[in-house]
N, C-alpha and C. Protein backbone atom coordinates (compact mmCIF):
# COMPACT_ATOMS: atom_id res chain seq x y z
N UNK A 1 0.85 -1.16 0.00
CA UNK A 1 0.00 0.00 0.00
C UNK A 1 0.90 1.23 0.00
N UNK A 2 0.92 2.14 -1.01
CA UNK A 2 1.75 3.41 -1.42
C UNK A 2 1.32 4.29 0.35
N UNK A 3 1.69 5.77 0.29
CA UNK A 3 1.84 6.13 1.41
C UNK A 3 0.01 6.99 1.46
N UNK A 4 -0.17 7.26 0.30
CA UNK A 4 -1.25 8.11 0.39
C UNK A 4 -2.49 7.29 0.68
N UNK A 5 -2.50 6.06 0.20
CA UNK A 5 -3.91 5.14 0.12
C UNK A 5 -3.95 4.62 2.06
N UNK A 6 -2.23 4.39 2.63
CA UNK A 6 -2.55 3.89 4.61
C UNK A 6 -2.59 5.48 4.67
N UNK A 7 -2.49 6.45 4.39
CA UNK A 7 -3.02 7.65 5.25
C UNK A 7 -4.52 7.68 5.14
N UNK A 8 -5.65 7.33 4.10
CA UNK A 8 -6.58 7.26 3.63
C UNK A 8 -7.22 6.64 4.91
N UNK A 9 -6.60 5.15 4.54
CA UNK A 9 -7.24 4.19 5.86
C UNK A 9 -7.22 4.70 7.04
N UNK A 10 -5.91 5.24 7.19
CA UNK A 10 -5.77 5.73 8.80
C UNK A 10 -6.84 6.36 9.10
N UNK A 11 -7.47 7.39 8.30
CA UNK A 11 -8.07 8.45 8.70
C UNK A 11 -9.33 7.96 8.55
N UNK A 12 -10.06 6.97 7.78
CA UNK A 12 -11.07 6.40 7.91
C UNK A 12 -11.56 5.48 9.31
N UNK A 13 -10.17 5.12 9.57
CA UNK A 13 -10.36 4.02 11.02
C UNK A 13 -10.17 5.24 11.92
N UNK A 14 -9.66 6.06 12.38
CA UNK A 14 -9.91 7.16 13.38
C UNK A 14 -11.27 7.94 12.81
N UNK A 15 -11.84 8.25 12.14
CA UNK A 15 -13.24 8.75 11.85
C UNK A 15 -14.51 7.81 12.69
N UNK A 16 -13.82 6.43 12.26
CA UNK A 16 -14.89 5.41 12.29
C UNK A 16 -15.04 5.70 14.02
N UNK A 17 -13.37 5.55 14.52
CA UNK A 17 -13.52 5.27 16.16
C UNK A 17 -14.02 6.36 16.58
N UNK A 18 -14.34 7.64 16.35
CA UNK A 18 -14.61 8.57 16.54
C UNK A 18 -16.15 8.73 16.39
N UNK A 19 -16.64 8.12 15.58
CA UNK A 19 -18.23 7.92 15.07
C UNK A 19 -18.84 7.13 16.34
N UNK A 20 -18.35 6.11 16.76
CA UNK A 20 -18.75 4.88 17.36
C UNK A 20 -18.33 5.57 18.25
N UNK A 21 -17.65 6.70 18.72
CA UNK A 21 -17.31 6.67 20.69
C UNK A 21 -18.78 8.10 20.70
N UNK A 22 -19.27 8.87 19.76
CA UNK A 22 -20.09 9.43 19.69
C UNK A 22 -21.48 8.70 19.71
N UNK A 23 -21.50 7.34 19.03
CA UNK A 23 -22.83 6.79 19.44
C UNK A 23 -23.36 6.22 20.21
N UNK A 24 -22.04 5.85 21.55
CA UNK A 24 -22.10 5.09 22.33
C UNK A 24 -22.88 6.09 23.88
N UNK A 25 -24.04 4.84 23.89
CA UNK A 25 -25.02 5.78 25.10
C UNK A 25 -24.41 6.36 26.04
N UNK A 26 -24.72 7.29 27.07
CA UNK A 26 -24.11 8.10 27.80
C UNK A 26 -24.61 6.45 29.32
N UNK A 27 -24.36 6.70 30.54
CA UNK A 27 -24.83 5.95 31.53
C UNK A 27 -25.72 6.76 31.75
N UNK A 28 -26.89 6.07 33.14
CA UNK A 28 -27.66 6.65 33.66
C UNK A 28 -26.99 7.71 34.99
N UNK A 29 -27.56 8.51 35.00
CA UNK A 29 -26.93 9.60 36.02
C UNK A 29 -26.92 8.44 37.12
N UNK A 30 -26.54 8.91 38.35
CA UNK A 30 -26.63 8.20 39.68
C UNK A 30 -27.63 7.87 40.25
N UNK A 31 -28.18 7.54 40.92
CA UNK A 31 -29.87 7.07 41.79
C UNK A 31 -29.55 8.03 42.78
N UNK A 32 -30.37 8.82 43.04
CA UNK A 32 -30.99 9.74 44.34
C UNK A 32 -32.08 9.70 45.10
N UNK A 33 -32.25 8.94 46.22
CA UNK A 33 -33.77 8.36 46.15
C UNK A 33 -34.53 9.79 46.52
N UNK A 34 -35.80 8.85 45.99
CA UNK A 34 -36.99 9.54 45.90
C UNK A 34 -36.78 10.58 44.46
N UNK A 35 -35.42 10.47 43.79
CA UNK A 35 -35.27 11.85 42.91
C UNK A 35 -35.05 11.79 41.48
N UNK A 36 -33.78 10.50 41.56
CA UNK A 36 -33.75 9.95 40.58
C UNK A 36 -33.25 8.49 40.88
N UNK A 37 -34.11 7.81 39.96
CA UNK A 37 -35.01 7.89 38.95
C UNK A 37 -36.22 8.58 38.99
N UNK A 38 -36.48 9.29 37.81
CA UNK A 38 -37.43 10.18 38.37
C UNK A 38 -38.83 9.61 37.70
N UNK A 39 -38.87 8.55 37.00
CA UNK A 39 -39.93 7.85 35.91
C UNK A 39 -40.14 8.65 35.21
N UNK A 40 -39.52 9.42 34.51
CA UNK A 40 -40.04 9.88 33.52
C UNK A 40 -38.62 9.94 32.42
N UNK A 41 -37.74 8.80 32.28
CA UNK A 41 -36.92 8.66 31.18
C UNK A 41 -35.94 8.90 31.93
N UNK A 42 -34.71 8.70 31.37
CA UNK A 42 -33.41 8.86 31.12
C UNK A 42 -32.97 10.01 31.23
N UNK A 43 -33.62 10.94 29.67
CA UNK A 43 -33.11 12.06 29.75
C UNK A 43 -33.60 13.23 30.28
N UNK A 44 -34.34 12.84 31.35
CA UNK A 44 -35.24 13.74 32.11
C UNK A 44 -34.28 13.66 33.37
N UNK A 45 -34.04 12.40 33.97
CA UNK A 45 -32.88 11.93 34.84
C UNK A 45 -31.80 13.09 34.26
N UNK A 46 -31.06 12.49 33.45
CA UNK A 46 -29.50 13.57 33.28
C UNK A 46 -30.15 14.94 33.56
N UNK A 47 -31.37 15.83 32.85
CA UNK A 47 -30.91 16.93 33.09
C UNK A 47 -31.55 17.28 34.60
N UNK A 48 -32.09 16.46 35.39
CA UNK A 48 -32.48 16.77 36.69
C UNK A 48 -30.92 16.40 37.41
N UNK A 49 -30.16 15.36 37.26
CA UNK A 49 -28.40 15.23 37.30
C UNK A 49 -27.88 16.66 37.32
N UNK A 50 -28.12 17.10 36.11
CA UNK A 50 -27.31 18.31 35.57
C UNK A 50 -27.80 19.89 36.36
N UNK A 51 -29.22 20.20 36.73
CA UNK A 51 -29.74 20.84 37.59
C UNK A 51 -28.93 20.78 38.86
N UNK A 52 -29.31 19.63 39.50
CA UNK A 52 -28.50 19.42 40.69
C UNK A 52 -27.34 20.09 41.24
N UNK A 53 -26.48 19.49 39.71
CA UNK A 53 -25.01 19.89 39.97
C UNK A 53 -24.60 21.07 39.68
N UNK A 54 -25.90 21.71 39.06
CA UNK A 54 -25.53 23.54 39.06
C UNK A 54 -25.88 24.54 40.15
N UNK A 55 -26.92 23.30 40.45
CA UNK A 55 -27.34 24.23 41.71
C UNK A 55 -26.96 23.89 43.20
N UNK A 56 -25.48 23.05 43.01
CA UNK A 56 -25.04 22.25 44.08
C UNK A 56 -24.52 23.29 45.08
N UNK A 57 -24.32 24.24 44.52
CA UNK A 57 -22.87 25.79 45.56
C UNK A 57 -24.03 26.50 46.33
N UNK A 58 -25.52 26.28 45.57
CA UNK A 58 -26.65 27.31 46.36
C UNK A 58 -27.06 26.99 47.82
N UNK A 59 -26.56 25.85 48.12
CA UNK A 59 -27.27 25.11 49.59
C UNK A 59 -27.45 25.96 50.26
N UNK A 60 -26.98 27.37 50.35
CA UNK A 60 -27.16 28.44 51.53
C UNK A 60 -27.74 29.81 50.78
N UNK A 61 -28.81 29.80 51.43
CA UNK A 61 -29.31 31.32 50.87
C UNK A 61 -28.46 31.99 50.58
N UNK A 62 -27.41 32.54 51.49
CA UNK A 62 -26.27 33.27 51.34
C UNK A 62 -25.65 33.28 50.43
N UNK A 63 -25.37 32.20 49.47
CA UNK A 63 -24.51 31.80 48.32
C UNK A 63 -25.21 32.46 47.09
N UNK A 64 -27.27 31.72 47.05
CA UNK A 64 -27.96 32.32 46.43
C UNK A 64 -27.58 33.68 46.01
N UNK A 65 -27.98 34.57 47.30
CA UNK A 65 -28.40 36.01 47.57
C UNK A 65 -26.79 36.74 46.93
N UNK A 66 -25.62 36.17 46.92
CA UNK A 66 -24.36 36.40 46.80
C UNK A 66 -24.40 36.08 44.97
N UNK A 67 -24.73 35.61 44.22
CA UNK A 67 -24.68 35.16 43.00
C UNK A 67 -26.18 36.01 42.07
N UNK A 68 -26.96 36.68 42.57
CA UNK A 68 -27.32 37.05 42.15
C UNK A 68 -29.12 36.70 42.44
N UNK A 69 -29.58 35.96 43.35
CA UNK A 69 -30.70 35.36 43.66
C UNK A 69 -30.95 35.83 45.15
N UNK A 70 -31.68 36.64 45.35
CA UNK A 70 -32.08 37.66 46.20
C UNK A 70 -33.94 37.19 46.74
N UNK A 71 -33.71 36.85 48.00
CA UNK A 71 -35.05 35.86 48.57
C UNK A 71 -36.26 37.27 47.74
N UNK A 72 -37.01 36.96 47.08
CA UNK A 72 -38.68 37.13 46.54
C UNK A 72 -39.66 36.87 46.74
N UNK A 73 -39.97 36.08 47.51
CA UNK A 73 -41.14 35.79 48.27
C UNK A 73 -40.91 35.46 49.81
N UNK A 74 -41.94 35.21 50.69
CA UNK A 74 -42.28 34.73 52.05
C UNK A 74 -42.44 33.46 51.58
N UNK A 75 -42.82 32.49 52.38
CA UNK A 75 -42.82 31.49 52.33
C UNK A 75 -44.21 31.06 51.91
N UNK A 76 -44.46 30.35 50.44
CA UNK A 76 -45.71 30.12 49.73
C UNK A 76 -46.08 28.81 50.38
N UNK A 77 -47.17 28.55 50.78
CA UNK A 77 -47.75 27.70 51.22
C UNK A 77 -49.18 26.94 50.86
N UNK A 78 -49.75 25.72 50.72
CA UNK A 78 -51.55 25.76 49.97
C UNK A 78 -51.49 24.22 51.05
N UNK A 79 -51.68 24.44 52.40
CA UNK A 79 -52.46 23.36 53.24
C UNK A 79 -53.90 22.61 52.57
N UNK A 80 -54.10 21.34 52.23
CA UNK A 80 -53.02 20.49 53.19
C UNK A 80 -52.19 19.72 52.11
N UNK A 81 -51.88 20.37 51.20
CA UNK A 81 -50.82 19.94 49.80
C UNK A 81 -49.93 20.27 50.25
N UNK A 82 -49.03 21.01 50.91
CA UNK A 82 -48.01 21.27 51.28
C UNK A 82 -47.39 22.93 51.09
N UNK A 83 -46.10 22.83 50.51
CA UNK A 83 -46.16 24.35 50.39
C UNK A 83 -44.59 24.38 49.20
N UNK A 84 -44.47 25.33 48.77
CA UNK A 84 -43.44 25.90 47.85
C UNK A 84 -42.00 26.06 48.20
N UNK A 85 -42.49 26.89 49.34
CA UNK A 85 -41.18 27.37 50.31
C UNK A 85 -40.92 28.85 49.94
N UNK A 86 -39.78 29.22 50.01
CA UNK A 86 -39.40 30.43 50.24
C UNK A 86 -38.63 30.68 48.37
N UNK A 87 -38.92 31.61 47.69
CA UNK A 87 -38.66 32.06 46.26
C UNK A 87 -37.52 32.77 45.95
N UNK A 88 -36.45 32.48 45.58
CA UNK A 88 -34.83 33.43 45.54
C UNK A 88 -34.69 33.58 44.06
N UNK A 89 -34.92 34.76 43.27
CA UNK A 89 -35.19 34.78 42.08
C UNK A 89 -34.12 35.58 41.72
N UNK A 90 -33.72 34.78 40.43
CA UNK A 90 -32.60 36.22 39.70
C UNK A 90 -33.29 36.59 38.38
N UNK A 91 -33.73 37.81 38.72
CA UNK A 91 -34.26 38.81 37.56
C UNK A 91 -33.50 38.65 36.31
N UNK A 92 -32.27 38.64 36.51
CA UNK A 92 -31.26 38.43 35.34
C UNK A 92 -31.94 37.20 34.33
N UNK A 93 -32.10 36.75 34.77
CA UNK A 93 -33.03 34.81 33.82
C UNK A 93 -34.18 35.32 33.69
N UNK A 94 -34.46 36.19 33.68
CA UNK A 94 -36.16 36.15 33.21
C UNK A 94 -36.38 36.76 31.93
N UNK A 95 -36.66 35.93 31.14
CA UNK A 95 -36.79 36.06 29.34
C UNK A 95 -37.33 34.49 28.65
N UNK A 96 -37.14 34.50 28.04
CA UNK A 96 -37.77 33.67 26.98
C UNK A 96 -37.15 32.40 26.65
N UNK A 97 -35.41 32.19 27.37
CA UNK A 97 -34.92 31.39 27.33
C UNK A 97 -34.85 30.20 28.30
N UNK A 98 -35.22 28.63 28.56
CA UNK A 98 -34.79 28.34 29.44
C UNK A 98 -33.61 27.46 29.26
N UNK A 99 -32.62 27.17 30.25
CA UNK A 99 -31.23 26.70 30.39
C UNK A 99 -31.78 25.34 31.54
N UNK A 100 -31.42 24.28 31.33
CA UNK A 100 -31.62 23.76 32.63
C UNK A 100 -30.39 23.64 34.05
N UNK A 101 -29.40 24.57 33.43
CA UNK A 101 -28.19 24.93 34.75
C UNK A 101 -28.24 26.47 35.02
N UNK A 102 -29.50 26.45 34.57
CA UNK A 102 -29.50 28.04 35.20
C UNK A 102 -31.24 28.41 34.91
N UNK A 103 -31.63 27.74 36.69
CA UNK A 103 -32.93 27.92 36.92
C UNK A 103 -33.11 29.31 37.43
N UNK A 104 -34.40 30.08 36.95
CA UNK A 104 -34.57 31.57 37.12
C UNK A 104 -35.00 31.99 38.90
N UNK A 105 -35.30 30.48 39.30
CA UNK A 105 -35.99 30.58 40.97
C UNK A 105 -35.14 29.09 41.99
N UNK A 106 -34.43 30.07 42.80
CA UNK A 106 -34.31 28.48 43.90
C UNK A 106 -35.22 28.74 44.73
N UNK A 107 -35.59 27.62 45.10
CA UNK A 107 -36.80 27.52 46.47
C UNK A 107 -36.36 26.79 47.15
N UNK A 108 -36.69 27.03 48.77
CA UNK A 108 -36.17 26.78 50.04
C UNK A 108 -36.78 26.97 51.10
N UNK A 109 -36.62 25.82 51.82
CA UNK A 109 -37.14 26.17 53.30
C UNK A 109 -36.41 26.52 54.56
N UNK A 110 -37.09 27.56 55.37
CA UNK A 110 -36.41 27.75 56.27
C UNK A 110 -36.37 26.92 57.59
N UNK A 111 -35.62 26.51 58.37
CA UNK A 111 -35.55 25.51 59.30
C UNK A 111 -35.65 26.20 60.13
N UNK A 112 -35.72 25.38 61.71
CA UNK A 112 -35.93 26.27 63.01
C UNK A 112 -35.10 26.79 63.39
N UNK A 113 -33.45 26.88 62.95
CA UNK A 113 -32.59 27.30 63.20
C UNK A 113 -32.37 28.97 62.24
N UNK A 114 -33.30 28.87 61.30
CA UNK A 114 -33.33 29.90 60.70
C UNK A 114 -32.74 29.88 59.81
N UNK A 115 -31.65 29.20 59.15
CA UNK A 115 -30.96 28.95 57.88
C UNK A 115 -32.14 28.15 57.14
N UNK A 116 -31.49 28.31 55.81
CA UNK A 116 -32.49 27.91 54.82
C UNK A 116 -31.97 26.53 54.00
N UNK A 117 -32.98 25.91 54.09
CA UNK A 117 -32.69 24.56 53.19
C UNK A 117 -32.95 24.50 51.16
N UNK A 118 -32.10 24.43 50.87
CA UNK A 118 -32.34 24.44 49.10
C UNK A 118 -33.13 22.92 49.07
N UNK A 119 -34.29 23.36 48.52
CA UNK A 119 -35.26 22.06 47.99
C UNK A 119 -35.50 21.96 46.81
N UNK A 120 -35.63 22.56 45.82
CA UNK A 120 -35.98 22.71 44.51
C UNK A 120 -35.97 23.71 43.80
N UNK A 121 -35.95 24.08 42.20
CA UNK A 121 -35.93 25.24 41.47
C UNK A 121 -37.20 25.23 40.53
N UNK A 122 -37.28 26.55 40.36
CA UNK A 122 -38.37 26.84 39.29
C UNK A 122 -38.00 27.32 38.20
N UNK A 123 -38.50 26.67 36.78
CA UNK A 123 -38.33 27.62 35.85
C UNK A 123 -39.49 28.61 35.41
N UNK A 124 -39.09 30.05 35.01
CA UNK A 124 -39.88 30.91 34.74
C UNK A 124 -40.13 31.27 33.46
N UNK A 125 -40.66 31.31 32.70
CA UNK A 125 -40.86 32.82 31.66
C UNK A 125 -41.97 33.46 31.76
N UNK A 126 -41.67 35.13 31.57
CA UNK A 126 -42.87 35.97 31.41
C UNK A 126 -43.62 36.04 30.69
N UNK A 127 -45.00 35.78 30.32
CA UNK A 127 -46.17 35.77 29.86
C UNK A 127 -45.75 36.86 28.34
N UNK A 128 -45.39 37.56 28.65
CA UNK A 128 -45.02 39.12 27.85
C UNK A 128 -43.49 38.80 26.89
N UNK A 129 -42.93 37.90 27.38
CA UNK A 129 -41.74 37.74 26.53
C UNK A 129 -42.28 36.28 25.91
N UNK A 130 -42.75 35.48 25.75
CA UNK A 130 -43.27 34.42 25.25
C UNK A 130 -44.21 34.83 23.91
N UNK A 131 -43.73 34.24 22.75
CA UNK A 131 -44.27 34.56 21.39
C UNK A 131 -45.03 33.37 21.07
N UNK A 132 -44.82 32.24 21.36
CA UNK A 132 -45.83 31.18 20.51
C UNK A 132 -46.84 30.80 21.11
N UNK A 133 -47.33 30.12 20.32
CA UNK A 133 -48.82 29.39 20.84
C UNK A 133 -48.81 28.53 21.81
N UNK A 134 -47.59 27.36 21.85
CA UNK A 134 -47.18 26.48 22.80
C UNK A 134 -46.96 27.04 23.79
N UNK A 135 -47.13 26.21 24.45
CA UNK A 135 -46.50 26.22 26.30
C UNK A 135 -44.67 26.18 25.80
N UNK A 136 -43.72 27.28 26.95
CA UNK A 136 -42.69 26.77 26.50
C UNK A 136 -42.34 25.36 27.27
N UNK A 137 -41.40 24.86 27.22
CA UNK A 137 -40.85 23.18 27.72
C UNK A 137 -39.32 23.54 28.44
N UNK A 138 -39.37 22.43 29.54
CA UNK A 138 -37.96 22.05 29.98
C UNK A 138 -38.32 20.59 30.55
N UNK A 139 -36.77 20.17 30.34
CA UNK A 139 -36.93 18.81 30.81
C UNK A 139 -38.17 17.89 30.56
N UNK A 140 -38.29 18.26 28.70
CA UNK A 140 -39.44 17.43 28.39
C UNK A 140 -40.62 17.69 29.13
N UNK A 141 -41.16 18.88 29.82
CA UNK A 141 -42.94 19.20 30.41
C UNK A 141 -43.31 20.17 30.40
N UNK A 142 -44.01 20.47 29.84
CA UNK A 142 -44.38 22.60 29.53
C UNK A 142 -44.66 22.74 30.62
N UNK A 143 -44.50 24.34 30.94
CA UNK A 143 -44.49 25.04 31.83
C UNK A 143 -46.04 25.36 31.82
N UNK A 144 -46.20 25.74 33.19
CA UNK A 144 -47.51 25.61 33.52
C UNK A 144 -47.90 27.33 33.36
N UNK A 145 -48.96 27.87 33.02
CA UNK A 145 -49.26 29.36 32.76
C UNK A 145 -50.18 29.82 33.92
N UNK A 146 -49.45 31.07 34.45
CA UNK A 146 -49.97 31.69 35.70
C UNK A 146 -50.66 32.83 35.18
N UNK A 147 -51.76 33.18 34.50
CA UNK A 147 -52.28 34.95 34.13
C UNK A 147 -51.65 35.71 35.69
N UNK A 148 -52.50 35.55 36.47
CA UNK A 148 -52.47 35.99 38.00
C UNK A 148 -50.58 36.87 38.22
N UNK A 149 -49.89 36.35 37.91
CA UNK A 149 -48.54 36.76 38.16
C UNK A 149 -47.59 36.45 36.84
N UNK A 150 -48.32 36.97 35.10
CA UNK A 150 -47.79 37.07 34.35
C UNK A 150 -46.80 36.46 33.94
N UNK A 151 -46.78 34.90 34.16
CA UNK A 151 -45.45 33.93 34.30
C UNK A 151 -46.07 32.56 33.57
N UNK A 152 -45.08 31.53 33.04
CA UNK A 152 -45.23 30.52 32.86
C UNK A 152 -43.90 29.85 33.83
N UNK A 153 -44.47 28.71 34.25
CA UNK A 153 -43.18 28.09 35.62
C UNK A 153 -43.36 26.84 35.30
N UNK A 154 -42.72 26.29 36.18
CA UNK A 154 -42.39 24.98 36.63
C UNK A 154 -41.56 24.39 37.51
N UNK A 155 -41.95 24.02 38.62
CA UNK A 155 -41.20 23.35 39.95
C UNK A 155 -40.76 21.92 39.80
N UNK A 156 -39.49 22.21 39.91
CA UNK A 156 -38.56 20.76 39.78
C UNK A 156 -38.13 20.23 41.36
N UNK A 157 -38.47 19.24 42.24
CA UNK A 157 -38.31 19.37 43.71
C UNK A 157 -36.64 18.39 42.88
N UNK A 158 -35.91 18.82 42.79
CA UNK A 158 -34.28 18.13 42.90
C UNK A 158 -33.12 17.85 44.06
N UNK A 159 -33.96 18.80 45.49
CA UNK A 159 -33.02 18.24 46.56
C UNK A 159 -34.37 18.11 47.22
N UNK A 160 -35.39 17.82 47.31
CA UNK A 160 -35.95 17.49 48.64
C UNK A 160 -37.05 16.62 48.42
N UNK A 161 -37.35 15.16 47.80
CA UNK A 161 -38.34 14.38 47.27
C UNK A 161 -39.72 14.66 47.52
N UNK A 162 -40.77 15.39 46.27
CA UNK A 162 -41.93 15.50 46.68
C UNK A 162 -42.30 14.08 46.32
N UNK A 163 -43.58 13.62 47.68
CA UNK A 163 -44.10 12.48 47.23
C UNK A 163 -45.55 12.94 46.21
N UNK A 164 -45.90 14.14 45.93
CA UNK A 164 -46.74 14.53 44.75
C UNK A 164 -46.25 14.30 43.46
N UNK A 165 -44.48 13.85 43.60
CA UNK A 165 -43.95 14.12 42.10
C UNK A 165 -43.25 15.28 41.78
N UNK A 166 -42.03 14.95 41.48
CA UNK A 166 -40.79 15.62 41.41
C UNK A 166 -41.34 17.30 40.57
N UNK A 167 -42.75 16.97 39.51
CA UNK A 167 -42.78 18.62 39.01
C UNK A 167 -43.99 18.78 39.85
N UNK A 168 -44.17 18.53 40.51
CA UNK A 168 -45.18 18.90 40.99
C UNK A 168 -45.80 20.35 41.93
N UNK A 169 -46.57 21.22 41.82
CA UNK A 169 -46.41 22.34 42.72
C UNK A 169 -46.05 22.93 44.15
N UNK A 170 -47.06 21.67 44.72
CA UNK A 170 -46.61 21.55 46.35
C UNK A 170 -46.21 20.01 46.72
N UNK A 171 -44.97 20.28 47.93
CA UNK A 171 -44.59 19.70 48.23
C UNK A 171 -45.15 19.26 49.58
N UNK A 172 -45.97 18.07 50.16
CA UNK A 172 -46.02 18.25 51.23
C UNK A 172 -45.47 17.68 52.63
N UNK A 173 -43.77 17.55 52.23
CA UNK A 173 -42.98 17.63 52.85
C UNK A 173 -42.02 19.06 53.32
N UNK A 174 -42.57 19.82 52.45
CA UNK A 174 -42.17 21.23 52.72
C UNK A 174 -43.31 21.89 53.75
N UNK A 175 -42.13 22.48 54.79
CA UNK A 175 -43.42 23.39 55.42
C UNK A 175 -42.94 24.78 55.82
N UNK A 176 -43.68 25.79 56.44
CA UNK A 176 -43.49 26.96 56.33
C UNK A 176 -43.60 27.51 58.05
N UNK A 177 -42.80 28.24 58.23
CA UNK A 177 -42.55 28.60 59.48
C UNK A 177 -43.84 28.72 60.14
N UNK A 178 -43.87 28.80 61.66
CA UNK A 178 -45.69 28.67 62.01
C UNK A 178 -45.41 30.85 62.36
């Protein structure tokens, strides 16, 4: 074989290995109980994985409030479903885009000690920046439409297992200061 026809091959067998390490499935993220698996696929799993691990540095309001997520609500509550928790929103994310490592709301509860527990994030868009007919989507489930507070959302519980279901609104393992 002359020199030009094994450079040919070469580059066909590194293409090929290169094809095949691209088709080869990713694993399943880790098991988190109650979190993940979340039944609803694989790739609903990774990006609730991938949430997680962006929102792993927020565990302390402080970190929140320090990065740009500044507490926004009191603590939302709907007895005897449970409750929301406390709303740390960065204005900066609120548009038309959603990212799933960069949720527009962490939510949290506050403990009796008064520090706050990271339980889950919300995604937002404003009613007013939203152009189509559809609901927009993350993590494969449209966002749910609020007229009342000009928003489309969605609550992902990723550190604190709702037994309503991980998108679910209230948690009623979350509770709210008496």
């Amino acid at each position: 074989m002359n020199r030009t026809n094994s450079g040919i091959v070469l580059l066909l067998v590194f293409a090929g290995g290169i094809a095949g390490v691209a088709q080869m499935p990713s694993s399943p993220p880790a098991a988190v109980q109650g979190i993940i698996p979340s039944g609803f696929g694989e790739s609903v799993d990774r990006d609730v994985a991938r949430a997680r691990a962006a929102t792993e540095r927020f565990k302390t309001a402080e970190a929140a409030s320090a990065a740009g997520y500044p507490r926004h609500t009191d603590c939302v509550q709907n007895p005897p479903h449970g409750a929301m928790g406390f709303h740390f929103q960065n204005n900066g994310l609120l548009d038309a885009t959603l990212e799933v490592e960069k949720p527009e709301v962490l939510v949290y509860e506050k403990r009796s000690d008064g520090t706050y527990k990271l339980n889950g994030v919300e995604y937002l868009v404003p009613i007013s920046a939203w152009t189509r007919d559809e609901a927009p989507t993350i993590m494969g489930q449209k966002l749910k439409r609020a007229d009342s507070l000009g928003i489309w959302y969605l609550h992902v519980w990723i550190w604190e297992p709702s037994p309503s279901g991980i998108f679910s609104d209230w948690n009623p393992r979350v509770k709210c200061p008496a």
